[in-house]
N, C-alpha and C. Protein backbone atom coordinates (compact mmCIF):
# COMPACT_ATOMS: atom_id res chain seq x y z
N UNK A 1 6.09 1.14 15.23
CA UNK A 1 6.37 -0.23 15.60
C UNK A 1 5.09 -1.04 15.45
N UNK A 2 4.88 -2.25 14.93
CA UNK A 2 3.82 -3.24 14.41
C UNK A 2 3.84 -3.88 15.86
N UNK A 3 2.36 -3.71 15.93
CA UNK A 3 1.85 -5.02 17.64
C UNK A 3 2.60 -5.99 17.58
N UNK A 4 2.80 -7.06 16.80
CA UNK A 4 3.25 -7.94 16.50
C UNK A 4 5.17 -7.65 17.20
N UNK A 5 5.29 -6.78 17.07
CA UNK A 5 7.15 -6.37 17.27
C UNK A 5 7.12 -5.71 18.75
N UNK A 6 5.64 -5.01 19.26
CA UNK A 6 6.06 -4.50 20.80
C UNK A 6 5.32 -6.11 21.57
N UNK A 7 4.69 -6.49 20.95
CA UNK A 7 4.50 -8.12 22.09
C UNK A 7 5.35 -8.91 21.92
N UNK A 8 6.36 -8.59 20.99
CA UNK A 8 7.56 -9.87 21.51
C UNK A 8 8.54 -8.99 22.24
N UNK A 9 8.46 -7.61 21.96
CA UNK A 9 9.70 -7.62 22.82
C UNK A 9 9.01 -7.04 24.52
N UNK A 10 7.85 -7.05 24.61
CA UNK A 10 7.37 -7.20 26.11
C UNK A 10 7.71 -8.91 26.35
N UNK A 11 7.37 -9.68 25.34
CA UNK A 11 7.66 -11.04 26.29
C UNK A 11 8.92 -11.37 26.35
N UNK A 12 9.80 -10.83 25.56
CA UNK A 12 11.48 -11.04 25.36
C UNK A 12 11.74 -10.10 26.50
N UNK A 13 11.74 -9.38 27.07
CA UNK A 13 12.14 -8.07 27.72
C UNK A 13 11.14 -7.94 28.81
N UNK A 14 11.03 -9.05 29.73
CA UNK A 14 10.48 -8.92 30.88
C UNK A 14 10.29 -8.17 31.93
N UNK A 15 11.74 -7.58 32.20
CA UNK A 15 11.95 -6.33 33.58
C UNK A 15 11.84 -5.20 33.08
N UNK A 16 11.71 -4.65 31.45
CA UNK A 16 11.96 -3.16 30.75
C UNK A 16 10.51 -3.42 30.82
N UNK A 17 10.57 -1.43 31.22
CA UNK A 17 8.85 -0.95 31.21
C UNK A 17 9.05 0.00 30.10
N UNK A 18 7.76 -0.44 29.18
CA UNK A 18 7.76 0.33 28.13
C UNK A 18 6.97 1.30 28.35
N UNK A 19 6.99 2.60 27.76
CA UNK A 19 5.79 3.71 27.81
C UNK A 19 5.91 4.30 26.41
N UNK A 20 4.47 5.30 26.35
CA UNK A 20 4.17 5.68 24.92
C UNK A 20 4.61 6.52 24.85
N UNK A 21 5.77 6.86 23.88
CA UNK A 21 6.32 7.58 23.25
C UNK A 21 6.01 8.57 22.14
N UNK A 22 4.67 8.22 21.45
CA UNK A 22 4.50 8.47 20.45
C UNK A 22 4.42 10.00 19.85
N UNK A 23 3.93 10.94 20.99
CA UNK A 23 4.42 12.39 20.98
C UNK A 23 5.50 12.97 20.23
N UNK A 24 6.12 12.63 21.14
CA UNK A 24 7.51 13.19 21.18
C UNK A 24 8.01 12.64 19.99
N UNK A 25 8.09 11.29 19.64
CA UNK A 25 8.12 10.85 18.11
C UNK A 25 7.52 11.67 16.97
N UNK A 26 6.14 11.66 17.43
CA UNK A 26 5.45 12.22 16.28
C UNK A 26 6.69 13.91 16.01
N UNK A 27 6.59 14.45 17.17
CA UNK A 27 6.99 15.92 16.86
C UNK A 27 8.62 15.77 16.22
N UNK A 28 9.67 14.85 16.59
CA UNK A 28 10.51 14.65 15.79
C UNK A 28 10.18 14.38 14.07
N UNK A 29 9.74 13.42 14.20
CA UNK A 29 9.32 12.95 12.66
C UNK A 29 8.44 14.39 11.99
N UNK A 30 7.81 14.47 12.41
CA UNK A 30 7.65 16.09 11.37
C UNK A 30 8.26 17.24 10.95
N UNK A 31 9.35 16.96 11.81
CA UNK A 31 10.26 18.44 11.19
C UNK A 31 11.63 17.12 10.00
N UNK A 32 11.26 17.70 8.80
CA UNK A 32 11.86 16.99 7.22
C UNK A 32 13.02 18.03 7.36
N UNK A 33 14.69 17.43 7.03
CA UNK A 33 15.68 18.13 6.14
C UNK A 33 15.26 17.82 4.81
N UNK A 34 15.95 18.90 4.29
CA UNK A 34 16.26 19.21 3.03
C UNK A 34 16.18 17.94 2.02
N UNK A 35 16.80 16.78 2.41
CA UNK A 35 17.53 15.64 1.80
C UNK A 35 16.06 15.24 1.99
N UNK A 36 15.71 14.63 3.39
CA UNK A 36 14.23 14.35 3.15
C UNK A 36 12.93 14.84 2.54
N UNK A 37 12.83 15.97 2.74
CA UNK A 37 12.07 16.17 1.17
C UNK A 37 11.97 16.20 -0.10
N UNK A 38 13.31 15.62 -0.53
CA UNK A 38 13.56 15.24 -1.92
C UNK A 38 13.40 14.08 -2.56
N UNK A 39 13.73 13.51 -1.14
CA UNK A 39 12.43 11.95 -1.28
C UNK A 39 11.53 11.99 -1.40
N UNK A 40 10.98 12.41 -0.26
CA UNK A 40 9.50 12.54 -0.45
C UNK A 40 9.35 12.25 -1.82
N UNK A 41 9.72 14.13 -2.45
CA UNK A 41 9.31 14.26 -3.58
C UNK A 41 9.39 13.48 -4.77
N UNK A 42 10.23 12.37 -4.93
CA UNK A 42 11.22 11.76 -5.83
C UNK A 42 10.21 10.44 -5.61
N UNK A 43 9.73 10.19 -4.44
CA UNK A 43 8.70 8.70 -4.22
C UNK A 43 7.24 8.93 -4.97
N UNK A 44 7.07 10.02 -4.31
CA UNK A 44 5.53 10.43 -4.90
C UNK A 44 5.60 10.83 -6.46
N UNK A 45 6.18 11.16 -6.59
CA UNK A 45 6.57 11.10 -8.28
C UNK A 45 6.95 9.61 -8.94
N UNK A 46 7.27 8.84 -8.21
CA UNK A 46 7.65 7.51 -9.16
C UNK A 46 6.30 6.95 -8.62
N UNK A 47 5.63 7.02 -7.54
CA UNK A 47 4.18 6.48 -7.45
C UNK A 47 3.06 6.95 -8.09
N UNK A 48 3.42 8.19 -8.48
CA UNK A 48 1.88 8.98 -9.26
C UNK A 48 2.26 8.27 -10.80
N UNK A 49 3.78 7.65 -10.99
CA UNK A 49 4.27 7.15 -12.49
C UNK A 49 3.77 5.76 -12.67
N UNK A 50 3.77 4.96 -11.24
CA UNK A 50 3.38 3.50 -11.10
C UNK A 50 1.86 3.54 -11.62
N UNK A 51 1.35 4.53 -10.14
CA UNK A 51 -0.49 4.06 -10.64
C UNK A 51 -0.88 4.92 -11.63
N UNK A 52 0.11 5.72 -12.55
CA UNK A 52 -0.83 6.04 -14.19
C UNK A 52 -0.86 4.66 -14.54
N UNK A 53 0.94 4.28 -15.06
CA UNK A 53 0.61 3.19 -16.15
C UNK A 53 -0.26 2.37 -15.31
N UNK A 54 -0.31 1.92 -14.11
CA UNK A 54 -1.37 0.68 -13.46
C UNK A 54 -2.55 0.71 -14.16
N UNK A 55 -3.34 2.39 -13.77
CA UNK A 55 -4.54 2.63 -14.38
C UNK A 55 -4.86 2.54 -15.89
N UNK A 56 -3.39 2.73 -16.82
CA UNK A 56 -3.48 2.40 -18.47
C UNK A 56 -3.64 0.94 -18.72
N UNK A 57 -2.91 0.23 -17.98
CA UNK A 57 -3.33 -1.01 -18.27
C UNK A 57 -4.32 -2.07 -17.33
N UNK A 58 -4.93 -1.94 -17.01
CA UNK A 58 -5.60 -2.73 -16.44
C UNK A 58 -7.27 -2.53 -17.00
N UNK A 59 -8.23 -3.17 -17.55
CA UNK A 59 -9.05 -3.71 -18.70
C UNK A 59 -10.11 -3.96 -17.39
N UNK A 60 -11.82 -3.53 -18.26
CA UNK A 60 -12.77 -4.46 -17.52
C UNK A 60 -12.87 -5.62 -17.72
N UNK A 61 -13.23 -6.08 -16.69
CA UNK A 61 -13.41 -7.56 -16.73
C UNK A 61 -12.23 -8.80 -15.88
N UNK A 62 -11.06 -7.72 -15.71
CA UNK A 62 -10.14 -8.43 -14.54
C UNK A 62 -10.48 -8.30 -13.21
N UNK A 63 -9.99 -9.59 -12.44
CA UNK A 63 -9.79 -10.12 -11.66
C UNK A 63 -9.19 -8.98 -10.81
N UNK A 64 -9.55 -8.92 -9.54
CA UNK A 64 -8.43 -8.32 -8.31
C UNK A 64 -7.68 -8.71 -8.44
N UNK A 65 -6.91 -10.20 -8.25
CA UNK A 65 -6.03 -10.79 -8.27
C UNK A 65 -5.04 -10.26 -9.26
N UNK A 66 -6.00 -9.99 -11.07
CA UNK A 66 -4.86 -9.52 -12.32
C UNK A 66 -4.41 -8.31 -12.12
N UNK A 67 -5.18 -7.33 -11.50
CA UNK A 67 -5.27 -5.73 -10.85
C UNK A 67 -3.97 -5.78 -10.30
N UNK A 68 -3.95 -6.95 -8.95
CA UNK A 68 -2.95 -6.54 -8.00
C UNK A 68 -1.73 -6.80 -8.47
N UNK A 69 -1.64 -7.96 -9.57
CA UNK A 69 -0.33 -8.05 -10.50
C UNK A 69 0.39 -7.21 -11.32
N UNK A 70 -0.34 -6.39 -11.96
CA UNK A 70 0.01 -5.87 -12.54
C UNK A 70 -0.04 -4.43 -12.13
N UNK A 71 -0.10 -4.11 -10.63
CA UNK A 71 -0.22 -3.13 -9.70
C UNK A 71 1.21 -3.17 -9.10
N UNK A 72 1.42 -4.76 -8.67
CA UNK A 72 2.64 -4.99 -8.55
C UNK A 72 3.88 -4.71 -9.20
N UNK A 73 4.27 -5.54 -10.19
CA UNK A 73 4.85 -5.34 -11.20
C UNK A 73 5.65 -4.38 -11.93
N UNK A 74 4.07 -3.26 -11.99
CA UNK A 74 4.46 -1.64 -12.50
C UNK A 74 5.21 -1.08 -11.01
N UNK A 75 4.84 -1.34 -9.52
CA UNK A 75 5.37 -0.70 -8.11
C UNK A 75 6.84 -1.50 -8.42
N UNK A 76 7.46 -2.66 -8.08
CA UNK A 76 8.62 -2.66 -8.99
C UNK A 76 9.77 -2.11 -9.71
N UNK A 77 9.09 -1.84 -10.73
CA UNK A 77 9.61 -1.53 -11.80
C UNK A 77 9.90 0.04 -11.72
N UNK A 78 9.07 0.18 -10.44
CA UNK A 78 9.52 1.98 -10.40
C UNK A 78 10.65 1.67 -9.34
N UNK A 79 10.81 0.70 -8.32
CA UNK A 79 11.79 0.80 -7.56
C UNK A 79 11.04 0.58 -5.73
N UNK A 80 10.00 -0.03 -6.00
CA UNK A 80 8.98 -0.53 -4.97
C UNK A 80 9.63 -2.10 -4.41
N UNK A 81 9.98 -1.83 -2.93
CA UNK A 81 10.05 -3.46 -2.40
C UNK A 81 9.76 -3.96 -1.81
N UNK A 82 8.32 -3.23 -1.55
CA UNK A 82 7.04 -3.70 -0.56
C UNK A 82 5.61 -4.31 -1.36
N UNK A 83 5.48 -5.23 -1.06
CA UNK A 83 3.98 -5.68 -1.22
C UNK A 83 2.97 -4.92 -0.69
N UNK A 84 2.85 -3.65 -1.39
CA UNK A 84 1.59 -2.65 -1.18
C UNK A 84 0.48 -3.05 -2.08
N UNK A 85 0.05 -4.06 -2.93
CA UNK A 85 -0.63 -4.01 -3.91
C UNK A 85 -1.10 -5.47 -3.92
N UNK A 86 -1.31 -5.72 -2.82
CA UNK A 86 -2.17 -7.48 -2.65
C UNK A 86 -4.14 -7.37 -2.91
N UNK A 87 -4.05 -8.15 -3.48
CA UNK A 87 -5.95 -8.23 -3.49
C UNK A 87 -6.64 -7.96 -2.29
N UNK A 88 -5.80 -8.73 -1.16
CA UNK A 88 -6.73 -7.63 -0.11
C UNK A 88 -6.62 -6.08 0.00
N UNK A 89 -6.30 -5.35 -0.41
CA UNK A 89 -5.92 -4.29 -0.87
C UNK A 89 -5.93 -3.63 -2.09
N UNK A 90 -6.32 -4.07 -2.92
CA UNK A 90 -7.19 -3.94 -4.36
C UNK A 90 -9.20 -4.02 -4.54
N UNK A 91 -9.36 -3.25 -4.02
CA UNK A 91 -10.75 -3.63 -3.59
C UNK A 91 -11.82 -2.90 -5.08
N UNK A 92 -12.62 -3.59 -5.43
CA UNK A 92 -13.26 -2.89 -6.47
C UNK A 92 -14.75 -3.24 -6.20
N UNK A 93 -15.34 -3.26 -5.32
CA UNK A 93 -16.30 -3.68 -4.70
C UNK A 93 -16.54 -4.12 -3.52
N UNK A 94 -17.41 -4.10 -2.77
CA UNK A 94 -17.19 -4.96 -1.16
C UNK A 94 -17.80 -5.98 -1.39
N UNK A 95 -17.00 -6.65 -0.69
CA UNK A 95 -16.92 -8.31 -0.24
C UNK A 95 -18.51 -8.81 -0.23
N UNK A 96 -18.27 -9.75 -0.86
CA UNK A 96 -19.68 -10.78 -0.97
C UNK A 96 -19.97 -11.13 0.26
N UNK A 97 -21.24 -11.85 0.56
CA UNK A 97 -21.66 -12.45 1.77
C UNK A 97 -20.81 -13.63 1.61
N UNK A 98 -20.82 -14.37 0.66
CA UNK A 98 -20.05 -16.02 0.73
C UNK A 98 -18.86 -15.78 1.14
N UNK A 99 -18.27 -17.41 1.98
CA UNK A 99 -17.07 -17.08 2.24
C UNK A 99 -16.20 -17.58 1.73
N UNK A 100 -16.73 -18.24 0.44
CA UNK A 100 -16.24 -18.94 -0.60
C UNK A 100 -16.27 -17.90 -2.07
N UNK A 101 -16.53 -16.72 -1.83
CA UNK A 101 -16.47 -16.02 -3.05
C UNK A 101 -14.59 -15.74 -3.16
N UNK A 102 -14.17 -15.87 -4.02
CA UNK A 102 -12.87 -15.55 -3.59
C UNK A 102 -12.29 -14.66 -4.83
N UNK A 103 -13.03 -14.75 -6.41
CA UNK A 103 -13.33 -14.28 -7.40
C UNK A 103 -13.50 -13.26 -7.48
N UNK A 104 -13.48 -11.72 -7.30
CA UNK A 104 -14.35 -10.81 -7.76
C UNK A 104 -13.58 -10.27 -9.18
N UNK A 105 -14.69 -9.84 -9.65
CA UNK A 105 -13.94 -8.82 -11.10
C UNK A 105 -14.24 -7.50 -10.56
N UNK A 106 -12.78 -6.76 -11.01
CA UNK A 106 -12.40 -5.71 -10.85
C UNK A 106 -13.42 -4.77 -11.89
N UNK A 107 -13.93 -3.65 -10.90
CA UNK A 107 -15.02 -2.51 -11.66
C UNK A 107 -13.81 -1.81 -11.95
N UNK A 108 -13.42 -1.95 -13.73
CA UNK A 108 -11.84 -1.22 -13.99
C UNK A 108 -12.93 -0.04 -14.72
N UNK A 109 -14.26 -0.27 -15.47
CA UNK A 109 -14.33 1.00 -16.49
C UNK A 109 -14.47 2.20 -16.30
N UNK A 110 -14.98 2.45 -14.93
CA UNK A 110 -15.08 3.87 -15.18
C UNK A 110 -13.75 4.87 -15.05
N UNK A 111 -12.40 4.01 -14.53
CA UNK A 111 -11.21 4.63 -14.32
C UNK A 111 -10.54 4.34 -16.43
N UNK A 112 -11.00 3.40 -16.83
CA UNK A 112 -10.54 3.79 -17.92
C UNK A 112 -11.10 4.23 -18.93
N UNK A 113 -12.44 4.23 -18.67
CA UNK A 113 -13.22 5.12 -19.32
C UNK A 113 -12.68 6.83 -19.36
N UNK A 114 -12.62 6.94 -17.91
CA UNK A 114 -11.97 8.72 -17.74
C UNK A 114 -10.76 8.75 -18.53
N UNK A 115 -10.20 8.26 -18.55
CA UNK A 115 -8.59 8.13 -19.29
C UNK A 115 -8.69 8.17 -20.61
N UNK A 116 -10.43 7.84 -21.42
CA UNK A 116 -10.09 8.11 -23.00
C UNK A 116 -9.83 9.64 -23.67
């Protein structure tokens, strides 16, 4: 559950006392059927398919911004319907001191360098 979703429903839900659950969650959520590991397997396989081609196409000299597009795009096209692939999240360097840098170019060569 996102902070954002247990502070509204503490302020929506005034008299319910919440407690941490997360144990007992956790130990449910780790035991996978059958069906669920075929996902798994079936996701991580269309994601190891996304970030090849990502890594085939993407060139030195782009932008985070072109990175995360075409990071996008290819997540998509495999069957992705989450915005996992935003520039804040495309990082190819750390952040400048300015807080006006908003530009960076993506350090693409040495990932496509390995790939020749």
């Amino acid at each position: 559950m996102s902070f954002a979703l247990g502070d509204y429903l503490k302020r929506a839900l005034l008299r319910a006392k919440f407690v941490d659950a997360s144990d007992m969650v956790d130990r449910i959520k780790a035991v996978k059927s059958p069906e669920e590991l075929e996902r798994i397997r079936r996701t991580a396989t269309m994601q190891d398919k996304a970030m090849e081609e990502t890594f085939a196409a993407i060139k030195p000299g782009m932008r985070e911004l072109e990175v995360a597009a075409v990071a996008e795009h290819v997540g998509h096209k495999y069957g992705s319907e989450q915005d996992c692939f935003s520039p804040a999240r495309v990082r190819s360097a750390p952040p400048r001191s300015s807080p006006t840098a908003t530009s960076r170019t993506a350090c693409c060569a040495k990932a496509t360098s390995s790939r020749s």
